[in-house]
Protein backbone atom coordinates (compact mmCIF):
# COMPACT_ATOMS: atom_id res chain seq x y z
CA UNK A 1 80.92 90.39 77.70
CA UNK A 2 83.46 90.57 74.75
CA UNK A 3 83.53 93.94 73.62
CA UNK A 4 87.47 94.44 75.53
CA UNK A 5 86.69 97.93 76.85
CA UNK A 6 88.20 97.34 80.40
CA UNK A 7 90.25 95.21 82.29
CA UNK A 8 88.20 91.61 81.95
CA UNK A 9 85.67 90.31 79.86
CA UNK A 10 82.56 90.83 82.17
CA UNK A 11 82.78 95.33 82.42
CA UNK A 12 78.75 95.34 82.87
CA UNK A 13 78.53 92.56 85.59
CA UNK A 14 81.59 93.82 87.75
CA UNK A 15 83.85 92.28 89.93
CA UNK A 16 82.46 90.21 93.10
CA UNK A 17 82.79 91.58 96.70
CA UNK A 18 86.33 90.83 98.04
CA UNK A 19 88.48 90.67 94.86
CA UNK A 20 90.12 92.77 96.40
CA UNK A 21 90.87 93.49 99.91
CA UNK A 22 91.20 96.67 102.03
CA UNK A 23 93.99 95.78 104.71
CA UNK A 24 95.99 98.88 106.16
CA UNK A 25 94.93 102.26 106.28
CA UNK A 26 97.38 105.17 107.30
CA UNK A 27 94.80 108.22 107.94
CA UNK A 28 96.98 109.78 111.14
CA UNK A 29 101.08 110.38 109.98
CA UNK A 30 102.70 111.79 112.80
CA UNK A 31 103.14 115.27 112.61
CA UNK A 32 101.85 117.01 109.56
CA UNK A 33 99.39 114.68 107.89
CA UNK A 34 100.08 116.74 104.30
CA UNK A 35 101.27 114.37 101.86
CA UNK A 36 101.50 110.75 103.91
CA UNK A 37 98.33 109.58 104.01
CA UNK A 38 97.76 105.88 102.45
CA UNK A 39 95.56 102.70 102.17
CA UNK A 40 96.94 99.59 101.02
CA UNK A 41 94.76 97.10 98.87
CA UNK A 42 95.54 93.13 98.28
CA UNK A 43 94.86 90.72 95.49
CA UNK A 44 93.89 87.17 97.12
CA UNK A 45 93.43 85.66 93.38
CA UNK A 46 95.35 83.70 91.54
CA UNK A 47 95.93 86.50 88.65
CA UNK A 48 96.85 89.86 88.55
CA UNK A 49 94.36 92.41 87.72
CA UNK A 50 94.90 95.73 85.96
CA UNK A 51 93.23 98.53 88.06
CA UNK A 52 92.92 100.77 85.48
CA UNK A 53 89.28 102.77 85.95
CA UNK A 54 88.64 101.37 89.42
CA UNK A 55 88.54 103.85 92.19
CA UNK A 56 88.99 104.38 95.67
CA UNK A 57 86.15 106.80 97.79
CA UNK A 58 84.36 107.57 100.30
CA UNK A 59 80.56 108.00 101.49
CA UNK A 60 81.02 112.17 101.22
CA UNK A 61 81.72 111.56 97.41
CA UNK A 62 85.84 111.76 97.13
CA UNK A 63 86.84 109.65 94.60
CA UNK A 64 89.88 109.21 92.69
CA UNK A 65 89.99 107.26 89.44
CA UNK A 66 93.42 105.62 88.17
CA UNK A 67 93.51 106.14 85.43
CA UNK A 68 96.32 104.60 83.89
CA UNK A 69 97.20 100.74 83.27
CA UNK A 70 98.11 99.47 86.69
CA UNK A 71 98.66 96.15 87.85
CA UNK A 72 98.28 94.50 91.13
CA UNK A 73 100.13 90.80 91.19
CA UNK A 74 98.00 87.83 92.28
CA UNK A 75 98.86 87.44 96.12
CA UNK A 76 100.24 91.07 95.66
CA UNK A 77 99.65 94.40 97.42
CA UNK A 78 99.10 98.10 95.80
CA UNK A 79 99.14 101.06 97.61
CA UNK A 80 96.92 104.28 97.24
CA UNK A 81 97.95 107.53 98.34
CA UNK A 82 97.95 111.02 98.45
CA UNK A 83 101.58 110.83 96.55
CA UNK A 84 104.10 108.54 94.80
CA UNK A 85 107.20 110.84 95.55
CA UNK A 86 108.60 108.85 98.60
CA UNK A 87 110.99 112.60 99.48
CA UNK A 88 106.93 113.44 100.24
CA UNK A 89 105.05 111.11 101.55
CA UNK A 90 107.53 109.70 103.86
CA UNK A 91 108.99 106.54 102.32
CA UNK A 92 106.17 104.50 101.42
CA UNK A 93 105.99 102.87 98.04
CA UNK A 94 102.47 104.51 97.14
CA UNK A 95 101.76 103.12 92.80
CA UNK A 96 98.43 105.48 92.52
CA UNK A 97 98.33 109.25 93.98
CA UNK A 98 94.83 110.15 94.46
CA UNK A 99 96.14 114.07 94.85
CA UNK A 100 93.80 116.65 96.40
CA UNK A 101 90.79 114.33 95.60
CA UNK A 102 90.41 112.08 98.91
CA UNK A 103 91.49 112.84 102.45
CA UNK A 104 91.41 110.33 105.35
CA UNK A 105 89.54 111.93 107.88
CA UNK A 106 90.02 111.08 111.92
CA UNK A 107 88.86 109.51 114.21
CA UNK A 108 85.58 108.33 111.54
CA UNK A 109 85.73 108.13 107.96
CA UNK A 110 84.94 105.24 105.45
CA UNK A 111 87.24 104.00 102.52
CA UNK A 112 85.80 102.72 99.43
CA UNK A 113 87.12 100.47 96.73
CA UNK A 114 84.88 100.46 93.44
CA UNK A 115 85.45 98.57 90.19
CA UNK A 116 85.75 100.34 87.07
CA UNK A 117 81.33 99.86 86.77
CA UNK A 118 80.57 100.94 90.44
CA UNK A 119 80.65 98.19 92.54
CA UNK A 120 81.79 98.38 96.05
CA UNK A 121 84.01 95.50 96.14
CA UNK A 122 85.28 96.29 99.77
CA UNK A 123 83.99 98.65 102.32
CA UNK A 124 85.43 99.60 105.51
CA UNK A 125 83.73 102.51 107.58
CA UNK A 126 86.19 103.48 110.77
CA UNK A 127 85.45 105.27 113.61
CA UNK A 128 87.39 106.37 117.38
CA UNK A 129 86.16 102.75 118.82
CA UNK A 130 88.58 101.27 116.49
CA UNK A 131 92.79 100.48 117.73
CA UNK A 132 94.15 103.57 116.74
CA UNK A 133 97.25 105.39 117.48
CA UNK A 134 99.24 108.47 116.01
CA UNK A 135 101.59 107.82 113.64
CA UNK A 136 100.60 104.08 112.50
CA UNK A 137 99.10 102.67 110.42
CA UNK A 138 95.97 100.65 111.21
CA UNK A 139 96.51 97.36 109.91
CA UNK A 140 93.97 94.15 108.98
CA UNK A 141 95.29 90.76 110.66
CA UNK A 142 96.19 88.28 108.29
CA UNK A 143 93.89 85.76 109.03
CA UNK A 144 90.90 87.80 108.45
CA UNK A 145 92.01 88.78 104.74
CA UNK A 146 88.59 88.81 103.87
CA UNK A 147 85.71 91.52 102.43
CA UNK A 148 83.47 90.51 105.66
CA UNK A 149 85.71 89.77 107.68
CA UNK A 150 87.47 93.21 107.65
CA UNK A 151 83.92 95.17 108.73
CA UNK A 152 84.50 93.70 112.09
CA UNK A 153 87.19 96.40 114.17
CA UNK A 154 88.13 93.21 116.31
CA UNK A 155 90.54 92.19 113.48
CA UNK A 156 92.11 94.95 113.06
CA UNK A 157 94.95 96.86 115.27
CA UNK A 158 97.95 99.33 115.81
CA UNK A 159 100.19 98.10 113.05
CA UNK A 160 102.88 96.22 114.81
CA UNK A 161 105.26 96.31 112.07
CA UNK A 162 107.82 98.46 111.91
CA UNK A 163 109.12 101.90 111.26
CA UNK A 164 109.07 102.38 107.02
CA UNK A 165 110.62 104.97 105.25
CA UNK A 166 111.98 108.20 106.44
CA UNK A 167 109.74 108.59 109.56
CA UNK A 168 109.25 106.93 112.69
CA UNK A 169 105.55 105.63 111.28
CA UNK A 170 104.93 102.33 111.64
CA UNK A 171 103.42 99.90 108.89
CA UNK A 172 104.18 97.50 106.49
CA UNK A 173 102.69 99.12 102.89
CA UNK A 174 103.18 97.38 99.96
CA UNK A 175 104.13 94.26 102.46
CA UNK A 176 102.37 91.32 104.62
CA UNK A 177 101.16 92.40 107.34
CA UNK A 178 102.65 90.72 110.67
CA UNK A 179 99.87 89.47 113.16
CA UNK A 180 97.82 91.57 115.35
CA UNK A 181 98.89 90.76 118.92
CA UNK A 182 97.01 87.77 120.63
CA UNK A 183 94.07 89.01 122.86
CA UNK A 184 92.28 86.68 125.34
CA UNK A 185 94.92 83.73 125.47
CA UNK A 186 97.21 82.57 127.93
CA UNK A 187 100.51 83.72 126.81
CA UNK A 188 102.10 86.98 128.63
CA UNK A 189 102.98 88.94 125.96
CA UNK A 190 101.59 92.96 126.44
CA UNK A 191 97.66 93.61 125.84
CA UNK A 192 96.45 89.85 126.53
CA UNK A 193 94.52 89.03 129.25
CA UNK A 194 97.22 87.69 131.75
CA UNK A 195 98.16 90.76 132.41
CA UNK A 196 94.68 92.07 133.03
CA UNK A 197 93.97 90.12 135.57
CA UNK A 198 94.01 86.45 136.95
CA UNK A 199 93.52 83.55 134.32
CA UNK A 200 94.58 80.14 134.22
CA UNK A 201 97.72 80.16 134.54
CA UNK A 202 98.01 82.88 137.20
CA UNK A 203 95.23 82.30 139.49
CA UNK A 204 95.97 78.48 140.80
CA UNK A 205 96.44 74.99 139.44
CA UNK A 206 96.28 74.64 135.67
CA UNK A 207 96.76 72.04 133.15
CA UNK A 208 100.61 73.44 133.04
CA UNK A 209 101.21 72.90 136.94
């Protein structure tokens, strides 16, 4: 439409599913949880887009508006959390504070990103089946950047980054996130399947002997 009243020219259609992407989620800090809780957002398009009126939420009805002008850069990353004071929240570079309205709950919760008329544009609902671990961050692979893609807990994992800001967290907000370690290949690296059990290049002649 062209009456200017939000961030683009369309307000009463919305935004399409996956103009923005959920990609990390921090919902267990070590220690005390108070304060360092975070979920980190990218832009895959090719301009930035002021979030001003969208929202992040959950199924229970938390929801936090921003509800100032704030950008997220094309290609870019922005960072929701429960506080923007990095003395707080333990170093990372949160740009919205959603306060007392959401908490991450553990091991099941769902996070919600809505444009400012409603519209889911990304949806991912967790639960204790998915790669968790105290004190990091869960984090989306980079090759499955994608508002489908991302419903799928195979894609995601223990961050692998590493330690950010004044704790011994791990994650990458505000940052790419490195690659989720290689499952069900024949390398040796830690978690893969050659050192689960026999595979091809363990259990006789191979294409490499």
């Amino acid at each position: 439409d062209d009456d200017d009243t939000g961030p683009d020219d369309d307000d009463s259609a919305g935004f399409d599913e996956g103009t923005l992407i959920i990609t990390e989620i921090h919902f267990d800090p070590s220690g005390d949880d108070d304060g360092r809780e975070w979920v980190e957002v990218y832009n895959p398009g090719a301009a930035a887009l002021d979030l001003q009126f969208w929202s992040l939420a959950d199924f229970a009805g938390q929801t936090a508006v921003v509800g100032q002008p704030l950008s997220i850069a094309a290609g870019g990353y922005f960072v929701f959390g429960t506080s923007t004071d990095q003395g707080f929240n333990g170093g990372a570079p949160v740009d919205f504070a959603w306060g007392p309205n959401i908490t991450l709950d553990q091991p099941d919760d769902e996070v919600v990103l809505l444009d400012p008329s409603g519209n889911a544009v990304d949806v991912v609902v967790y639960n204790g089946n998915w790669p968790v671990a105290p004190g990091a961050s869960l984090s989306l692979d980079p090759g499955a950047f994608d508002a489908s893609a991302n419903d799928d807990f195979a894609v995601w994992c223990v961050s692998p980054a590493l330690a950010y800001g004044s704790t011994s967290d791990l994650g990458s907000p505000g940052a790419d996130n490195p690659p989720c370690p290689a499952t069900g290949d024949d390398d040796d690296s830690v978690g893969d399947d050659d050192d689960a059990g026999p595979d091809d290049d363990d259990a006789g002649p191979d294409d490499d002997d």
